[in-house]
N, C-alpha and C. Protein backbone atom coordinates (compact mmCIF):
# COMPACT_ATOMS: atom_id res chain seq x y z
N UNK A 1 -31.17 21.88 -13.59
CA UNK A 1 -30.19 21.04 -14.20
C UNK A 1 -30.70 19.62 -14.41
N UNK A 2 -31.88 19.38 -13.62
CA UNK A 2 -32.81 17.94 -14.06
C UNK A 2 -32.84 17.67 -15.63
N UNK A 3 -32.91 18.64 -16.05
CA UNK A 3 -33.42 18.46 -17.67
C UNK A 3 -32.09 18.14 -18.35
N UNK A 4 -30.96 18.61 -18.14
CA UNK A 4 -29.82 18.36 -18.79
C UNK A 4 -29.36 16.66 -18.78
N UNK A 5 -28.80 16.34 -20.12
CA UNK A 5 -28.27 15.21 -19.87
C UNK A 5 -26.92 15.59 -19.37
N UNK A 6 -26.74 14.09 -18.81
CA UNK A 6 -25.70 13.71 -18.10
C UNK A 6 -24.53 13.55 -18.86
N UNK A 7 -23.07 13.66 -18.58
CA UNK A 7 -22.13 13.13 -18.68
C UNK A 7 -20.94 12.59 -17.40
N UNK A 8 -20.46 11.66 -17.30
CA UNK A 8 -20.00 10.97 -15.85
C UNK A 8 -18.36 11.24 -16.26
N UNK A 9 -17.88 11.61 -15.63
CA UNK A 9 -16.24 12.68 -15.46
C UNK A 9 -15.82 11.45 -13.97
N UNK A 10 -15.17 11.00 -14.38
CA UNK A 10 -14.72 9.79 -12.86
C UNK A 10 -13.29 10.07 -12.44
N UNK A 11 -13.32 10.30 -11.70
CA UNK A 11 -12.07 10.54 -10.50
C UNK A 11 -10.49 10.68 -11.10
N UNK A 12 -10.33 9.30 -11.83
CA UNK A 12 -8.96 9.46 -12.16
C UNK A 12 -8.83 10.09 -13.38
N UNK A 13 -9.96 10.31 -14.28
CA UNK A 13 -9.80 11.09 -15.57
C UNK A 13 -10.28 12.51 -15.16
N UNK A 14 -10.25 13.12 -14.10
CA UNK A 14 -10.27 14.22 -13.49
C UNK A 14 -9.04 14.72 -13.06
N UNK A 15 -8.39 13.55 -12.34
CA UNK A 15 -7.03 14.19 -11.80
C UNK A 15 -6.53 14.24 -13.18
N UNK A 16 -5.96 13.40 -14.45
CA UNK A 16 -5.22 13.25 -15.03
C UNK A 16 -5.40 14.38 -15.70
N UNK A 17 -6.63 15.06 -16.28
CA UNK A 17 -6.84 16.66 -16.77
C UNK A 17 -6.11 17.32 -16.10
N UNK A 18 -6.02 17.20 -14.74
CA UNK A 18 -5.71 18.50 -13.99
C UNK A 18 -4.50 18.51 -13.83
N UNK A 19 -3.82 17.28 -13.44
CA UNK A 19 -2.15 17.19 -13.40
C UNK A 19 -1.44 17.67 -15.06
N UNK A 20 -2.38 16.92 -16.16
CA UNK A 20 -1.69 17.82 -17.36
C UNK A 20 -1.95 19.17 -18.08
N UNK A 21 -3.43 19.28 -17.89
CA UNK A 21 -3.59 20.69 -18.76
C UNK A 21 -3.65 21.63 -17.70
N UNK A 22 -4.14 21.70 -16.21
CA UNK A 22 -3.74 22.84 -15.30
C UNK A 22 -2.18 22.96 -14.59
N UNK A 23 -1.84 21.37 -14.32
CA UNK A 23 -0.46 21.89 -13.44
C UNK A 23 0.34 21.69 -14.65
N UNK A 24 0.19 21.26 -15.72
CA UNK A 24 1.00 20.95 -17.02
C UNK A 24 2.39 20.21 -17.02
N UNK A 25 2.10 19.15 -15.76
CA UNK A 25 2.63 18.19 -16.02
C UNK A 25 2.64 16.87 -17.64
N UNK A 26 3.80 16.08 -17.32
CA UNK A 26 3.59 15.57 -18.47
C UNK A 26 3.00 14.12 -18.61
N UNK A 27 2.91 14.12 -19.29
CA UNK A 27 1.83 12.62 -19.19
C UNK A 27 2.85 11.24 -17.82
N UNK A 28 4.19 11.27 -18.80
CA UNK A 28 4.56 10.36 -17.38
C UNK A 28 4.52 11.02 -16.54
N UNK A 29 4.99 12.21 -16.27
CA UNK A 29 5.01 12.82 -14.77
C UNK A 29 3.57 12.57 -14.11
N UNK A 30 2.73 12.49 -14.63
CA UNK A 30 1.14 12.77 -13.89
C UNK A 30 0.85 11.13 -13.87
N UNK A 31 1.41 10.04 -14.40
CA UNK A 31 1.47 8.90 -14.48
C UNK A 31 2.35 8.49 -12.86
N UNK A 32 3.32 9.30 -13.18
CA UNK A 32 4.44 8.53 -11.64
C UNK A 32 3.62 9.19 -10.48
N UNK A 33 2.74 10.27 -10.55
CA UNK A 33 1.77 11.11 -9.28
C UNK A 33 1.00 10.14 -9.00
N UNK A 34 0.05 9.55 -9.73
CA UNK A 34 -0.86 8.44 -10.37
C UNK A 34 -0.43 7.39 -9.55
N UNK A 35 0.73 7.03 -9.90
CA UNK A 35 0.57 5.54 -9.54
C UNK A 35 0.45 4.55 -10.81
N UNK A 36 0.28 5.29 -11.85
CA UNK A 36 0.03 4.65 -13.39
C UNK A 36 0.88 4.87 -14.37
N UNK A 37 0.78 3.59 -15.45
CA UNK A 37 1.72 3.78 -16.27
C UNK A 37 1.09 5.16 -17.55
N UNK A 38 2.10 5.87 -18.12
CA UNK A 38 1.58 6.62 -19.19
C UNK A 38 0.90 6.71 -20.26
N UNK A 39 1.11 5.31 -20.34
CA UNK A 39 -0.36 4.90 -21.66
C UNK A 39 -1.58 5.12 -20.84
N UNK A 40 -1.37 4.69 -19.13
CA UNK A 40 -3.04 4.51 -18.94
C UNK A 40 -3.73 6.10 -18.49
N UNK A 41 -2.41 7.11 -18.35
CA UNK A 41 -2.85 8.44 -18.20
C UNK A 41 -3.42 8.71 -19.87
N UNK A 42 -2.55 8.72 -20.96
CA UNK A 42 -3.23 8.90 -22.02
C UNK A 42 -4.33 8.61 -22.41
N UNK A 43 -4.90 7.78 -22.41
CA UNK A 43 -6.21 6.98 -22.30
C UNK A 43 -7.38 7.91 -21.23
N UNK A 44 -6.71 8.39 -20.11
CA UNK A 44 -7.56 8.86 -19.20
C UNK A 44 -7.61 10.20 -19.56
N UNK A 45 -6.76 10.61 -20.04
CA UNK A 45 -6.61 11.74 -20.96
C UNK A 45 -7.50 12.33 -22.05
N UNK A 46 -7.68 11.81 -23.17
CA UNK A 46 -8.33 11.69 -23.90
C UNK A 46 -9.44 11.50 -23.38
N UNK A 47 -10.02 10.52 -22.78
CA UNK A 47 -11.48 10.60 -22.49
C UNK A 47 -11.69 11.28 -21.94
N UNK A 48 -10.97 12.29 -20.82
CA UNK A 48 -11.87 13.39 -19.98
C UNK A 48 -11.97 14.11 -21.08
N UNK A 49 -10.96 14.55 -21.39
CA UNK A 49 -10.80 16.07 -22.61
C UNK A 49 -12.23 15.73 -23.63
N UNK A 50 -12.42 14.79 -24.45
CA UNK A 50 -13.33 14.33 -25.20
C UNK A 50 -15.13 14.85 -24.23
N UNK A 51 -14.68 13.62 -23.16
CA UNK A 51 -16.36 14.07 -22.53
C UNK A 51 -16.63 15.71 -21.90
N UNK A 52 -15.09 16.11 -21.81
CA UNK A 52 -15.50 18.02 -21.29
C UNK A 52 -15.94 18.97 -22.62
N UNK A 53 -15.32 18.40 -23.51
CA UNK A 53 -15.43 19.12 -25.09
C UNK A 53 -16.85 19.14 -25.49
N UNK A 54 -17.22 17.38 -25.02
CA UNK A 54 -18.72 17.35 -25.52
C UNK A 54 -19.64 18.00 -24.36
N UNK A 55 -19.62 17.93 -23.55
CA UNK A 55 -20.26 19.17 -22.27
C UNK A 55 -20.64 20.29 -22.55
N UNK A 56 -19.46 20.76 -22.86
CA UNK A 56 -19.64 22.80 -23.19
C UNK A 56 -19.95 22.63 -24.28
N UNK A 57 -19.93 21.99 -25.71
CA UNK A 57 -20.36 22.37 -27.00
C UNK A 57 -21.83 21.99 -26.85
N UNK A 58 -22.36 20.75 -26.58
CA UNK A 58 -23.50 20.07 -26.83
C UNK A 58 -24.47 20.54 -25.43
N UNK A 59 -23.86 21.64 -24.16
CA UNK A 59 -24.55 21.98 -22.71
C UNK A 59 -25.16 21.23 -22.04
N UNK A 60 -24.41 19.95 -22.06
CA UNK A 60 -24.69 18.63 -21.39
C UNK A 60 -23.93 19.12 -19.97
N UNK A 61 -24.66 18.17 -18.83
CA UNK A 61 -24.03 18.47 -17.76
C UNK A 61 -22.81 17.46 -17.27
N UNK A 62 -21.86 17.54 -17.09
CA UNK A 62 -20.60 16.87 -16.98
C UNK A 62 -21.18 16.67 -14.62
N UNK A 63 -21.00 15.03 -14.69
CA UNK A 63 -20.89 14.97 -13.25
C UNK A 63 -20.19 14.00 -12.90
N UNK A 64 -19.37 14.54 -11.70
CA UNK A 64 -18.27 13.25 -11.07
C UNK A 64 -18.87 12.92 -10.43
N UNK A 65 -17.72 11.35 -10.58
CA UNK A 65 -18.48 10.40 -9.85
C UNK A 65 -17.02 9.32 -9.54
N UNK A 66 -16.66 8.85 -8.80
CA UNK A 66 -15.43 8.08 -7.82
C UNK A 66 -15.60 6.86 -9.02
N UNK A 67 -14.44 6.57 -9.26
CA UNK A 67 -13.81 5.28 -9.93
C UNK A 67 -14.46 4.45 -9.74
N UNK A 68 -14.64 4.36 -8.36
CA UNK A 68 -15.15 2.45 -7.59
C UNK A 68 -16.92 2.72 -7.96
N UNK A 69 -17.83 3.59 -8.91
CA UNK A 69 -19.18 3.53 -8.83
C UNK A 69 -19.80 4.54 -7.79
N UNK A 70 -19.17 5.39 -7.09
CA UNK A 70 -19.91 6.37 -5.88
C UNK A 70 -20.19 7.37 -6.72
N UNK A 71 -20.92 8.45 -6.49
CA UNK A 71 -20.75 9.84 -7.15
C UNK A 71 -20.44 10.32 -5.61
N UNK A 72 -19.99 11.63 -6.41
CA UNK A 72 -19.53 12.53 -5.80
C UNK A 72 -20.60 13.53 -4.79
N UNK A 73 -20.42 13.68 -3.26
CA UNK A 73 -21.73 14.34 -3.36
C UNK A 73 -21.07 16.03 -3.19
């Protein structure tokens, strides 16, 4: 997986995928889970969905990594 490029998937645009397209909550609902307002889930929204889309089409490797700059080990 050395050879693959990278893509960085960060913490809260991880949960916000998962609270809407797996538990299919709704954007405010996964916003009031959050702690955030619904514009800023949308936003977090869109960019995961965008950088997972480009992952599997382009077989880039998608890796988390914590909000505050940590990765994930």
């Amino acid at each position: 997986m050395t050879d693959l490029e990278r893509i960085t998937l960060f913490d809260d645009e991880l949960e916000s995928l998962k609270l809407c397209d797996l538990d299919g909550l709704t954007q405010e609902e996964a916003g009031a889970r959050m702690g955030v307002s619904r514009g800023t889930v949308q936003r977090l929204l869109a960019s995961a969905r965008k950088k997972t889309a480009e992952a599997l089409a382009e077989r880039k490797a998608l890796v988390f990594e914590k909000t505050n700059g940590k990765k994930e080990e």
